[in-house]
Protein backbone atom coordinates (compact mmCIF):
# COMPACT_ATOMS: atom_id res chain seq x y z
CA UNK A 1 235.67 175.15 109.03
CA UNK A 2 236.79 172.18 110.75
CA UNK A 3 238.16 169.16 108.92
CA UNK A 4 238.90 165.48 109.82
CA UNK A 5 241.51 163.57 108.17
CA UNK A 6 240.22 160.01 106.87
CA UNK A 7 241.78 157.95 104.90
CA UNK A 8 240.68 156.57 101.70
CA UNK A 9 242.30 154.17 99.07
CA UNK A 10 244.11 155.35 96.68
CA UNK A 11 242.08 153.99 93.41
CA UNK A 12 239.18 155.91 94.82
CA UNK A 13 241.22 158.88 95.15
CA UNK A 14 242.47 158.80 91.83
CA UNK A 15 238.64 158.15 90.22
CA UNK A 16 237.40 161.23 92.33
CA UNK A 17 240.51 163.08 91.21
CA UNK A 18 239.12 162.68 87.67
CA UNK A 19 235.72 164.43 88.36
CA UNK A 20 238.03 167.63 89.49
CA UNK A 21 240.99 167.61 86.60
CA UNK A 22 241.00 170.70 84.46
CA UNK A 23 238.15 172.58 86.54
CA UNK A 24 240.71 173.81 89.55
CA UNK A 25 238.55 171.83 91.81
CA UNK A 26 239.71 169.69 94.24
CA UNK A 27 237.85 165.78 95.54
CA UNK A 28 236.83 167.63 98.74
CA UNK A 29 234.83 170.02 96.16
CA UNK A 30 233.32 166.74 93.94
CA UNK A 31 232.29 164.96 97.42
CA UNK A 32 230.40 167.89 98.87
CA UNK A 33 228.74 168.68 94.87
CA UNK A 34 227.81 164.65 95.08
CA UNK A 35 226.44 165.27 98.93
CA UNK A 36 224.46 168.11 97.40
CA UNK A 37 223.20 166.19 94.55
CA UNK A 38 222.26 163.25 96.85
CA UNK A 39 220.39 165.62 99.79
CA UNK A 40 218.80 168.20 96.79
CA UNK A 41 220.63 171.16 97.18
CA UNK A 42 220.93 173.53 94.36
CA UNK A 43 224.27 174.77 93.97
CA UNK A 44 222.68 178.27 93.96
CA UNK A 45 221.60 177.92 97.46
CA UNK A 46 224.81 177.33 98.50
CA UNK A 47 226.86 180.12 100.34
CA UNK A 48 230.23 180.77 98.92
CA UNK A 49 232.73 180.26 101.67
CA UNK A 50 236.31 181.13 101.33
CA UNK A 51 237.61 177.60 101.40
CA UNK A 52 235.55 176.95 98.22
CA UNK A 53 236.59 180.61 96.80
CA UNK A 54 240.04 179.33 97.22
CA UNK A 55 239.30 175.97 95.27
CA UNK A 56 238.05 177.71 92.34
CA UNK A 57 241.30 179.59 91.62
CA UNK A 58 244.00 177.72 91.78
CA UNK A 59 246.60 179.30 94.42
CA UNK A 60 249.93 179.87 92.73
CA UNK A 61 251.95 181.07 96.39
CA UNK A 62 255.82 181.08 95.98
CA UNK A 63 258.03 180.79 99.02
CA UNK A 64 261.12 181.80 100.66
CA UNK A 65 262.98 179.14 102.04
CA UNK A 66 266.90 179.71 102.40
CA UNK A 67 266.87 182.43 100.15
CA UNK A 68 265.57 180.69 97.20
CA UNK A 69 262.01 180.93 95.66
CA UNK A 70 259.97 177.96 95.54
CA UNK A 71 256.38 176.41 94.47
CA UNK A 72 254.39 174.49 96.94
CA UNK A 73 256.00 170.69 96.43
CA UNK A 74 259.20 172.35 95.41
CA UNK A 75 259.20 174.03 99.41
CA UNK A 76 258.72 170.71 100.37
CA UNK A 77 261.56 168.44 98.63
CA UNK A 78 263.78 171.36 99.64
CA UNK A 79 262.76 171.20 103.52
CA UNK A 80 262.77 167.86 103.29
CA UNK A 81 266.22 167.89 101.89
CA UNK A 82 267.96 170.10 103.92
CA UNK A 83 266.41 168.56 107.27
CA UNK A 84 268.05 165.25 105.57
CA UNK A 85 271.02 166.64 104.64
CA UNK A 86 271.39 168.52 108.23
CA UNK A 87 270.91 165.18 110.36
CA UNK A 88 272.76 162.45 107.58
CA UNK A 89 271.62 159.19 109.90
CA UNK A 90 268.16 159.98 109.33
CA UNK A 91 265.73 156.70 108.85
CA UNK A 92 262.67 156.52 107.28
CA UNK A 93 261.00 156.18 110.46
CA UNK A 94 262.99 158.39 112.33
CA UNK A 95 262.00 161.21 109.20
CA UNK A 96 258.00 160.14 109.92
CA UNK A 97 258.30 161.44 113.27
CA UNK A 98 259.67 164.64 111.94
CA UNK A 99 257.32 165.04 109.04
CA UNK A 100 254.18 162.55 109.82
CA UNK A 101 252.39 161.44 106.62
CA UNK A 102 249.09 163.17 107.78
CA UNK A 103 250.57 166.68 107.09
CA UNK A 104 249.93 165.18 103.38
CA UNK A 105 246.91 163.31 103.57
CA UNK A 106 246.27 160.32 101.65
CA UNK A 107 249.50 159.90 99.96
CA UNK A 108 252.28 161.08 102.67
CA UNK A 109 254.76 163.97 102.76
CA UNK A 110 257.14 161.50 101.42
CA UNK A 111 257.41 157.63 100.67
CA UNK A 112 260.25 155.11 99.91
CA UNK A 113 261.09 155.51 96.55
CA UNK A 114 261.04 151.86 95.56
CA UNK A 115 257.24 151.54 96.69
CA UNK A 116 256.82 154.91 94.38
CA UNK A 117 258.49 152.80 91.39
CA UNK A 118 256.01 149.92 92.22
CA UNK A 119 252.73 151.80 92.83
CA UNK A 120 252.85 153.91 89.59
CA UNK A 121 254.40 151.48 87.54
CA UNK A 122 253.76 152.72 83.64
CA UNK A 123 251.75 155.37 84.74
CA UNK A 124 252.60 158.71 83.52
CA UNK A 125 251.81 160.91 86.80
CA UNK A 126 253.95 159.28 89.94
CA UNK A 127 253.06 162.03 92.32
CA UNK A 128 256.78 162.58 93.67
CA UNK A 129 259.71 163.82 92.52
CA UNK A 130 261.70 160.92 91.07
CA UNK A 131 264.81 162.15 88.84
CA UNK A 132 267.80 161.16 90.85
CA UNK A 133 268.72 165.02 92.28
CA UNK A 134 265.30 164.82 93.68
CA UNK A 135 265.74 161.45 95.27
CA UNK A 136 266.51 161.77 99.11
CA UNK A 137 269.35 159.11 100.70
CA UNK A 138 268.09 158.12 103.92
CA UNK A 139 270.58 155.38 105.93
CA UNK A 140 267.77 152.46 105.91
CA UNK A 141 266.07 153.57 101.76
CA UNK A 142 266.05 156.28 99.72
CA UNK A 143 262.94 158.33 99.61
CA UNK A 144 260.57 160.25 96.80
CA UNK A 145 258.73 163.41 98.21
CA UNK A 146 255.46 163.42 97.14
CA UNK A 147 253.94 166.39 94.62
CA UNK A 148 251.12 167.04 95.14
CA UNK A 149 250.67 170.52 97.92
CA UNK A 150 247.34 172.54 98.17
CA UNK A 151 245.83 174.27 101.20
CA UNK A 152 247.38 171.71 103.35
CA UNK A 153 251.02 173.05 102.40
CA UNK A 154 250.14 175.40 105.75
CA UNK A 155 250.35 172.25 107.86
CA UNK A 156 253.89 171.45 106.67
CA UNK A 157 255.26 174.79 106.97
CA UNK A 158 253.80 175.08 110.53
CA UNK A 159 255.88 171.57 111.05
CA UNK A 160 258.98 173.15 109.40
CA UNK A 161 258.61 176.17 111.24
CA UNK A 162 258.26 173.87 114.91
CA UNK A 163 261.80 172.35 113.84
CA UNK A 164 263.40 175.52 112.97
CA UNK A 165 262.96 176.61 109.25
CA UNK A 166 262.24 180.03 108.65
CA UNK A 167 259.36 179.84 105.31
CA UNK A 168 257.93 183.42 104.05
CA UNK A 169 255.46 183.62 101.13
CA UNK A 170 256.30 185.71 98.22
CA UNK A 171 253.95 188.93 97.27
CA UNK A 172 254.38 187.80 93.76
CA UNK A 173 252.21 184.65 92.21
């Protein structure tokens, strides 16, 4: 299956992210139900194809990165970090060139952590890592990685792998 990346505001996001909490489904899953509802298909016409297999479990893949063991957003903030830590005069522009917010989606690989403070002020869920050893030091901002890594965490390792990193899955879940 072939996907296009569109972009959507993020209040929309987060009210379609409320039709798939607690049911391991994902918006992608709620638009296509709501396209089905709209053109009259019966969800037991539908064919069960392995993206949607996928969706209804959730996918609990560790990784090997460096010799440490790592969740899906965890892989990233350490990627992220060591590419940082690797090339010191990194700036947040230069660091969207390396990892491009698309490899995301909606929200970004990573964003400036100040615009993370602002966008999710007194909310409860910010979507990045924010305690100060996950903060990244960039030389123009510092920078929150963002959280929240699903099917799409293939794209970033692909990226990580281009640059150099070496990323193996674990056999264990």
């Amino acid at each position: 299956m072939s996907t296009v990346d569109i972009e959507i505001p993020f209040e929309i996001f987060e009210r379609l992210e409320k039709h798939s909490k607690g049911f391991g489904d994902t918006p992608v899953n709620v638009i296509e139900r709501l396209l089905n509802i709209i053109e009259g298909i019966s969800p037991k016409d539908m064919p069960k194809s392995p993206e949607r297999n996928l969706a209804e479990g959730k996918d609990f893949t560790k990784y090997i990165f460096n010799n440490d063991r790592y969740t899906k957003c965890r892989l990233v903030l350490a990627v992220v970090k060591e590419y940082v830590s690797s090339h010191p005069n990194t700036s947040f522009d230069e660091l969207l060139i390396i990892f491009p917010k698309n490899i995301q989606g909606s929200i970004g690989v990573f964003n400036r952590y100040e615009d993370v403070q602002r966008k999710y002020a007194g909310k409860d869920s910010k979507r990045h890592f924010t305690k100060s050893n996950e903060l990244i030091q960039l030389s123009d901002c510092v920078i929150s990685v963002c959280t929240q890594w699903g099917p799409q965490t293939n794209d970033f390792i692909k990226r990580a792998e281009s640059i150099g990193y070496k990323v193996y899955p674990t056999n264990d879940h």
